[in-house]
N, C-alpha and C. Protein backbone atom coordinates (compact mmCIF):
# COMPACT_ATOMS: atom_id res chain seq x y z
N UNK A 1 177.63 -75.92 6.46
CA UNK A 1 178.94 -75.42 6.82
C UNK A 1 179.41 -76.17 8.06
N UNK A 2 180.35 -76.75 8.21
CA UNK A 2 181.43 -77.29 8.80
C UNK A 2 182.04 -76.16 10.16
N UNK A 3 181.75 -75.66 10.74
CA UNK A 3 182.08 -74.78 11.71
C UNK A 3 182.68 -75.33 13.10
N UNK A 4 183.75 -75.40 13.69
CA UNK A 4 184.28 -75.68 14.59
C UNK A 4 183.98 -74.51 15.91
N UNK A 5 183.74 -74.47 16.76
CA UNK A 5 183.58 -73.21 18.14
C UNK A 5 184.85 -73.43 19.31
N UNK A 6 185.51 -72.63 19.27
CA UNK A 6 187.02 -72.14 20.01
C UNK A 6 186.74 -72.47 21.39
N UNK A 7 186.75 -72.79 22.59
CA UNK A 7 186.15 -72.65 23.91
C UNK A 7 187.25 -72.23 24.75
N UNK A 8 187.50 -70.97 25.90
CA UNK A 8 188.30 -70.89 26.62
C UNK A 8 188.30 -71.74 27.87
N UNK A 9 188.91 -72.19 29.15
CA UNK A 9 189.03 -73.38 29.95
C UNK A 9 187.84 -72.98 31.04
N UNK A 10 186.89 -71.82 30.69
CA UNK A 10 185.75 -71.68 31.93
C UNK A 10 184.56 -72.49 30.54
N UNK A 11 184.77 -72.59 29.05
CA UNK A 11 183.91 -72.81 28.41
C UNK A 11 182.70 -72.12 27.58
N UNK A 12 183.73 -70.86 27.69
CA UNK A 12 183.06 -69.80 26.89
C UNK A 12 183.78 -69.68 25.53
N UNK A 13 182.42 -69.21 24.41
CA UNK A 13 183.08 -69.82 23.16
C UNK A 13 184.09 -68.31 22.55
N UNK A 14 185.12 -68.32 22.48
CA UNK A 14 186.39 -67.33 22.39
C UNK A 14 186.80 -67.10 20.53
N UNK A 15 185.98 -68.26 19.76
CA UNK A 15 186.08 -68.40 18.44
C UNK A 15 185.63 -68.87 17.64
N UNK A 16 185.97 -69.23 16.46
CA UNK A 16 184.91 -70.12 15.35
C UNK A 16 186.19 -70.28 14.33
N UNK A 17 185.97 -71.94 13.86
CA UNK A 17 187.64 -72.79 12.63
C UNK A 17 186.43 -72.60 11.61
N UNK A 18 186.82 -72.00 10.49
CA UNK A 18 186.01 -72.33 9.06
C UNK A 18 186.85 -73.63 8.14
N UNK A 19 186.67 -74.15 7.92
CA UNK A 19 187.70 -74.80 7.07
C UNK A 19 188.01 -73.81 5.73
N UNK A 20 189.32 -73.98 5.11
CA UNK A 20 189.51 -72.99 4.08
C UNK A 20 188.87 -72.83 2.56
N UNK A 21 188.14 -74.60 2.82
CA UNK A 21 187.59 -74.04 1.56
C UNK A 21 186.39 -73.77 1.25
N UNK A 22 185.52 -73.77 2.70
CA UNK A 22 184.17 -73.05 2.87
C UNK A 22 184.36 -71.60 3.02
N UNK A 23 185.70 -70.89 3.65
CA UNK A 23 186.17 -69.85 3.86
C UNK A 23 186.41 -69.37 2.71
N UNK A 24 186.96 -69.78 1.48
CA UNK A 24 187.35 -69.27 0.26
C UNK A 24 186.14 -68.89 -0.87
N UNK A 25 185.09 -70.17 -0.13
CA UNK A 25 183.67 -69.73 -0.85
C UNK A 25 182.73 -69.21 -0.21
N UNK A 26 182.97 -68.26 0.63
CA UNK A 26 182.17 -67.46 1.49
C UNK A 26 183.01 -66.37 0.49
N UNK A 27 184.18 -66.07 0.75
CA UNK A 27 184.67 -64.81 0.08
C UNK A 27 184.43 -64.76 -1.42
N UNK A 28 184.25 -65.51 -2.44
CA UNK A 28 183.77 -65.25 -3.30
C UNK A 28 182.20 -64.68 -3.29
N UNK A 29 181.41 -65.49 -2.43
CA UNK A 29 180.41 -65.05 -2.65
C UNK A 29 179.93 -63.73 -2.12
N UNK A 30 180.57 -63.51 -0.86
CA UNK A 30 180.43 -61.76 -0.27
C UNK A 30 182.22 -61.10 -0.89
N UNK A 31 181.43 -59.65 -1.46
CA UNK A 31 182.89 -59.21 -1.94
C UNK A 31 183.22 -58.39 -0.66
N UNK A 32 184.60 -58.47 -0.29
CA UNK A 32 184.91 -57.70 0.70
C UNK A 32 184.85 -58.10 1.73
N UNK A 33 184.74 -59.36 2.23
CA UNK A 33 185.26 -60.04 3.39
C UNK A 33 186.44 -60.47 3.84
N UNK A 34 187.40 -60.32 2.71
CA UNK A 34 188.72 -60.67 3.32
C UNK A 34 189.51 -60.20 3.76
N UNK A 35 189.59 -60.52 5.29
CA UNK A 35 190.10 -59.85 6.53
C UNK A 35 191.98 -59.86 6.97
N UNK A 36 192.18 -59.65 5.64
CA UNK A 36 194.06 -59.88 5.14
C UNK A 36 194.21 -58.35 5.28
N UNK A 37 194.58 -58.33 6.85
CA UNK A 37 195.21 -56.98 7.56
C UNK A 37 196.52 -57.38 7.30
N UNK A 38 197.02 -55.58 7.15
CA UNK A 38 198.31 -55.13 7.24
C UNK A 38 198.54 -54.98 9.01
N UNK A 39 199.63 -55.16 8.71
CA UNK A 39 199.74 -54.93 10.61
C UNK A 39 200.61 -53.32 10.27
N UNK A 40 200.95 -52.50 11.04
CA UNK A 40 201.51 -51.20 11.28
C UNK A 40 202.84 -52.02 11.72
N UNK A 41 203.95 -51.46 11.15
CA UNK A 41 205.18 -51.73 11.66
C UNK A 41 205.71 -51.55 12.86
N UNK A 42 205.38 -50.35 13.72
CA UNK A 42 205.23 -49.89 15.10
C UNK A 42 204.75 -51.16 15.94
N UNK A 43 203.80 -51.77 15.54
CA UNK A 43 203.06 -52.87 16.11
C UNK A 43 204.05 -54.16 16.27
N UNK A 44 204.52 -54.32 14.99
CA UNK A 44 205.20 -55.44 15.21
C UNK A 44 206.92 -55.62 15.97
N UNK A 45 207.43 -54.66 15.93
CA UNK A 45 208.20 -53.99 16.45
C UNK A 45 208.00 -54.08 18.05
N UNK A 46 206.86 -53.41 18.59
CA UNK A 46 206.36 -53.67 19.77
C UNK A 46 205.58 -55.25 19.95
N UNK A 47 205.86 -55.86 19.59
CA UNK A 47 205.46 -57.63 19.78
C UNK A 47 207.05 -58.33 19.66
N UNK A 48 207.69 -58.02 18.92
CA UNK A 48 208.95 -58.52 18.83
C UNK A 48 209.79 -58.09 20.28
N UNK A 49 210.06 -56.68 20.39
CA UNK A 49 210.54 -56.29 21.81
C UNK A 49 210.00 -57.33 22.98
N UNK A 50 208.96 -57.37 23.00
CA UNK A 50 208.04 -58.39 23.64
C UNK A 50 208.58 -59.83 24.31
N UNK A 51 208.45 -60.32 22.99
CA UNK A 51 208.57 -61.82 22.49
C UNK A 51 210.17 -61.95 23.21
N UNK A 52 210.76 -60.63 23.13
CA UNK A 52 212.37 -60.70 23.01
C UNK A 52 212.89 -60.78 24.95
N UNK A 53 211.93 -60.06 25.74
CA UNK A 53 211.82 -59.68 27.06
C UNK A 53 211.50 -61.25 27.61
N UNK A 54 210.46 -61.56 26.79
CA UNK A 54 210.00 -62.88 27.28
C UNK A 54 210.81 -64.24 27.10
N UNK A 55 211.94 -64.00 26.47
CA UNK A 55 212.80 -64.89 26.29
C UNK A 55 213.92 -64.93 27.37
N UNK A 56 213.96 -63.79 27.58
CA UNK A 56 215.18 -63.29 28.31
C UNK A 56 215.08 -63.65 30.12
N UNK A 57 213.43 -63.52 29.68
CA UNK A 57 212.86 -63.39 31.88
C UNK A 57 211.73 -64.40 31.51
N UNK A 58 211.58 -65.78 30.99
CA UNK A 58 210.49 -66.20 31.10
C UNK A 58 209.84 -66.48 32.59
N UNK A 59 210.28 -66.10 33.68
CA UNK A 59 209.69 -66.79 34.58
C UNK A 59 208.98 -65.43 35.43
N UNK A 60 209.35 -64.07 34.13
CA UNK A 60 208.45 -62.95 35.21
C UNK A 60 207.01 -63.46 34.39
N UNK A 61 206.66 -63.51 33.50
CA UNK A 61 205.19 -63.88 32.86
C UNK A 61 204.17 -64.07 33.62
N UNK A 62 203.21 -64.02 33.64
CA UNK A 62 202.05 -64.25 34.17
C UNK A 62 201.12 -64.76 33.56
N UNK A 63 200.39 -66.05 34.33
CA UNK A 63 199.44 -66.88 33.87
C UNK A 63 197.71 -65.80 33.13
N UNK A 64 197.70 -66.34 32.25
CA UNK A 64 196.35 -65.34 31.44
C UNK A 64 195.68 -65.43 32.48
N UNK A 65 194.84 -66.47 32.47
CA UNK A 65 193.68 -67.02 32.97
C UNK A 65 193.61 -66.66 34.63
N UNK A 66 194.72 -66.45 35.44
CA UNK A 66 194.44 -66.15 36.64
C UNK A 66 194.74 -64.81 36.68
N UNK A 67 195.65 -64.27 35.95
CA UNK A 67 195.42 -62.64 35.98
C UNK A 67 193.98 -62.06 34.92
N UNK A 68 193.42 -62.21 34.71
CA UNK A 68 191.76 -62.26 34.26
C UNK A 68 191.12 -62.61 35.62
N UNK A 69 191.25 -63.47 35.98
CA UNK A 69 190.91 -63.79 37.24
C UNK A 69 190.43 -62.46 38.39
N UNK A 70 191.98 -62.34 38.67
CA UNK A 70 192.23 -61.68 39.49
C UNK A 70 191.86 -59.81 39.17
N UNK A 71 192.06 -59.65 37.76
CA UNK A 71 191.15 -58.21 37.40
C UNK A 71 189.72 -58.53 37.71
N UNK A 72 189.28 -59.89 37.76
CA UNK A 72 187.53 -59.65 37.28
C UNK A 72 187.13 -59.49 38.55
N UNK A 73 187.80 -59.99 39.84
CA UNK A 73 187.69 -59.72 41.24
C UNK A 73 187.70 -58.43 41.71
N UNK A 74 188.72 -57.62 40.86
CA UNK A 74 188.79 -56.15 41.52
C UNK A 74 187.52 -55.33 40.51
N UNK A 75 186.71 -55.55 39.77
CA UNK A 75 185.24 -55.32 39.38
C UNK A 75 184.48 -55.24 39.66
């Protein structure tokens, strides 16, 4: 298997790329692995409002990685 590993910028691994057609033959062979979520409409609704704020004020945003930061300090 062909497996790619995600790394975030400290170098911790955050993921894993299957290619799709080792992915397509994993799901044949386990039944019930395919992870084809419904999202709740509420949800997306609340990501869109979001997306919509963040268009409007991009410059209130805050950097991920230093607000992670800055929670892991107050820990």
């Amino acid at each position: 298997m062909s497996m790619q590993f995600i790394s975030d910028s400290k170098g911790q691994t955050t993921g894993v790329y299957i290619p799709i057609n080792e992915w397509n033959a994993l799901k044949s062979k386990f039944n019930g692995i395919d992870l084809e979520l419904e999202i709740p409409t509420w949800q997306m609704d609340e990501v869109s409002e979001r997306m919509e704020d963040y268009r409007k004020n991009p410059d209130q945003a805050l950097d991920f990685d230093q607000s992670m930061d800055e929670i892991e300090k107050e820990l």
